[in-house]
C-alpha atoms as a PDB file:
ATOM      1  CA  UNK A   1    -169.392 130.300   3.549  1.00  0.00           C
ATOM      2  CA  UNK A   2    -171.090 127.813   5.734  1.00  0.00           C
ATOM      3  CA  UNK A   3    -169.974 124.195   6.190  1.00  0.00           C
ATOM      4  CA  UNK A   4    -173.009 121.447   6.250  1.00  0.00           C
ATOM      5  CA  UNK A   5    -172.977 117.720   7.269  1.00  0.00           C
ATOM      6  CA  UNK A   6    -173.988 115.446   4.984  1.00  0.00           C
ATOM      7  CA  UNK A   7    -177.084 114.863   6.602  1.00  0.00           C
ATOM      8  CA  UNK A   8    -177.987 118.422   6.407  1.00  0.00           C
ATOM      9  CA  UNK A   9    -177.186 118.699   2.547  1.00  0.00           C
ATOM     10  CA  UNK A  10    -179.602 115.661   1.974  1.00  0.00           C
ATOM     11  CA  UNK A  11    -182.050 116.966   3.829  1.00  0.00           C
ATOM     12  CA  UNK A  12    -182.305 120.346   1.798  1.00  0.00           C
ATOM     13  CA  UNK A  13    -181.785 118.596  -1.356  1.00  0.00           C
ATOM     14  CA  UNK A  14    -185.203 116.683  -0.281  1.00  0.00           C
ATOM     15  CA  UNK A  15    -187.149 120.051   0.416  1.00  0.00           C
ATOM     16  CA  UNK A  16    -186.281 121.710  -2.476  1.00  0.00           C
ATOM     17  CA  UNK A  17    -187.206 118.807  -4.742  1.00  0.00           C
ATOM     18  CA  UNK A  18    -190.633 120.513  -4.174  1.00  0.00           C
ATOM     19  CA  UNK A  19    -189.422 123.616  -5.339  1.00  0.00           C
ATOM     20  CA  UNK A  20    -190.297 125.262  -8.139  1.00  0.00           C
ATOM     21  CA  UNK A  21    -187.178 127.560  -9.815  1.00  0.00           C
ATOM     22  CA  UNK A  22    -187.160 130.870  -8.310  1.00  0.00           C
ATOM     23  CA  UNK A  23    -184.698 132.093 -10.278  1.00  0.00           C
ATOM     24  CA  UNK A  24    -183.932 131.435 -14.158  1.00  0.00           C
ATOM     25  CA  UNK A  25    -180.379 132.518 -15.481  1.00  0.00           C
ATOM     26  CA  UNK A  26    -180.954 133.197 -19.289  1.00  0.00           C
ATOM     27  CA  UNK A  27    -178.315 133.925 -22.187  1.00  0.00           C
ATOM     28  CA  UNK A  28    -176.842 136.600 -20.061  1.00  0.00           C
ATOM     29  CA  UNK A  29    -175.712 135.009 -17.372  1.00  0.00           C
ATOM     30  CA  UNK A  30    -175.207 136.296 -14.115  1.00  0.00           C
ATOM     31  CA  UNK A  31    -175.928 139.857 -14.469  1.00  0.00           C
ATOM     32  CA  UNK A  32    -175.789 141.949 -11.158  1.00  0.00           C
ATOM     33  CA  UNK A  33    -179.724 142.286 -11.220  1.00  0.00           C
ATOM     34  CA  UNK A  34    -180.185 138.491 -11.542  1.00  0.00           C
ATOM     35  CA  UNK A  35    -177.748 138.285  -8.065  1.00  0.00           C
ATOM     36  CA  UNK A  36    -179.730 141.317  -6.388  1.00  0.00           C
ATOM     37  CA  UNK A  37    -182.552 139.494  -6.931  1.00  0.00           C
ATOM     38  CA  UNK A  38    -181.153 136.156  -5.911  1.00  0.00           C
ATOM     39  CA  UNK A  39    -180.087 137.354  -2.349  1.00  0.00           C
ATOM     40  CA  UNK A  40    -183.134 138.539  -1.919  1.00  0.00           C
ATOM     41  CA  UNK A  41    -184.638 135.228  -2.448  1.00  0.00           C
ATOM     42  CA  UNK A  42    -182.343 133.612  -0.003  1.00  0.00           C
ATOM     43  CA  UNK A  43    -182.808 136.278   2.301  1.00  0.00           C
ATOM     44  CA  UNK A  44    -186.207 135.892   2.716  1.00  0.00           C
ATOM     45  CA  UNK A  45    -186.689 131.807   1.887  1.00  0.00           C
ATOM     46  CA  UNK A  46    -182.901 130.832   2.462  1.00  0.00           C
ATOM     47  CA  UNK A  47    -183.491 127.884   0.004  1.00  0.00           C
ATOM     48  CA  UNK A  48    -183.417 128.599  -3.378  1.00  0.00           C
ATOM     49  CA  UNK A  49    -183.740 126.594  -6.746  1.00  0.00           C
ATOM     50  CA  UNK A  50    -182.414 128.353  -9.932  1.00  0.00           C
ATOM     51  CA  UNK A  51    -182.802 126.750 -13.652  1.00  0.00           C
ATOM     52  CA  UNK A  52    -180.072 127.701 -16.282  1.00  0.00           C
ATOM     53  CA  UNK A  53    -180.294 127.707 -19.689  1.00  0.00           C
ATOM     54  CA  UNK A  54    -176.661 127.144 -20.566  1.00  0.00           C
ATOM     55  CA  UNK A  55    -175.343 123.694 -21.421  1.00  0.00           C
ATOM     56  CA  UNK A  56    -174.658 121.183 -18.611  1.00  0.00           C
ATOM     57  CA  UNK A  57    -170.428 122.089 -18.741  1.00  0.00           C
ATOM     58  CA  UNK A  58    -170.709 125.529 -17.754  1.00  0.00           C
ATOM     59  CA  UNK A  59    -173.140 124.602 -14.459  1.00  0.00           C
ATOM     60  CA  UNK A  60    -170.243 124.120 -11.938  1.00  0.00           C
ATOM     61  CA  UNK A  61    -168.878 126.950 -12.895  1.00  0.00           C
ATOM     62  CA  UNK A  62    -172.064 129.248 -12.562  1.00  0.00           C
ATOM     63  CA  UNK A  63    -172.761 127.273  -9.717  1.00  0.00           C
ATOM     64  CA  UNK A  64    -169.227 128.109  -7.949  1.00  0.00           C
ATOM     65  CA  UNK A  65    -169.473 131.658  -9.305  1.00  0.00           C
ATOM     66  CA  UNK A  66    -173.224 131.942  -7.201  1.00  0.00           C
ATOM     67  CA  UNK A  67    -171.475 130.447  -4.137  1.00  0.00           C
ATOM     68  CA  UNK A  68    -168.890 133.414  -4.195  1.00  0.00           C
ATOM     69  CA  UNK A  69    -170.996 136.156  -4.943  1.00  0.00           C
ATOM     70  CA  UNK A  70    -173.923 134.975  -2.361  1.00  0.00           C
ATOM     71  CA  UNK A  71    -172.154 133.529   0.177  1.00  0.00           C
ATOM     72  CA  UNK A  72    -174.705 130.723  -0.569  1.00  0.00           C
ATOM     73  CA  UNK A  73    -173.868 126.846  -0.305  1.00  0.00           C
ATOM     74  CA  UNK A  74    -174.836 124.521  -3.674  1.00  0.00           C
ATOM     75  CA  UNK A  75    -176.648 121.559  -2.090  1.00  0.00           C
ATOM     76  CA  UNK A  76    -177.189 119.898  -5.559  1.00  0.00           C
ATOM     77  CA  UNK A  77    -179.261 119.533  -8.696  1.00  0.00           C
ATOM     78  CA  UNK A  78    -180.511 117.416 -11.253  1.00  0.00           C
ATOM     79  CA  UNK A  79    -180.088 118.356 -15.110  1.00  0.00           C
ATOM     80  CA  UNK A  80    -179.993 122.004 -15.837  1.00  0.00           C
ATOM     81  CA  UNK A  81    -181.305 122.601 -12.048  1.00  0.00           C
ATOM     82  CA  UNK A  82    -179.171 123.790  -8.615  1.00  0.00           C
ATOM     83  CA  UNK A  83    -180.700 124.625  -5.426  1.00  0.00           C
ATOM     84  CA  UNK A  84    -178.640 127.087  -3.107  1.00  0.00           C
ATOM     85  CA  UNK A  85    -178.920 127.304   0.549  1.00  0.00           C
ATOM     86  CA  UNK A  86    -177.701 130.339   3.021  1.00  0.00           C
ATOM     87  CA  UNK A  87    -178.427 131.030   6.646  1.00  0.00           C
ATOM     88  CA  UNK A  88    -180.493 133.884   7.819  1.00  0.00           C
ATOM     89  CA  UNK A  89    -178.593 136.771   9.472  1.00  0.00           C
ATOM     90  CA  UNK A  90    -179.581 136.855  12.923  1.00  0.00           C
ATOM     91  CA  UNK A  91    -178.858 140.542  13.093  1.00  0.00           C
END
């Protein structure tokens, strides 16, 4: 997983407060379609917002859980809304 500054997590929190969700994690939580679907997102737009339906406790841990799985990096939220970032592959 990528480190970022301070500086660099404030900045993407500020683009993706334009953002609409790309991704919405329902009842089901995070099913292996929902995280195909997510990497695809990052791959192509490498910052994504998700909304979530559960309650506010359970965020963190979705949110850590997405970080693991997608090798993404949580950059922050507001309410029932994270945005994840991930560098392109320069393959």
């Amino acid at each position: 997983m990528i480190e970022l500054s301070t500086k660099e997590k404030a900045a993407l929190r500020s683009a993706a407060q334009r953002l609409k969700p790309a991704i919405h994690v329902g009842k089901n939580g995070l099913t292996p379609q929902l995280l195909e679907e997510l990497n695809k997102a990052l791959v192509s737009d490498q910052l994504v917002k998700i909304a979530f339906k559960e309650g506010r406790e359970s965020l963190t841990a979705l949110a850590r859980e997405i970080e693991v799985e997608t090798d993404a990096v949580c950059v922050g939220g507001v309410g029932k809304r994270r945005s994840f970032y991930r560098e392109k592959n320069e393959d």
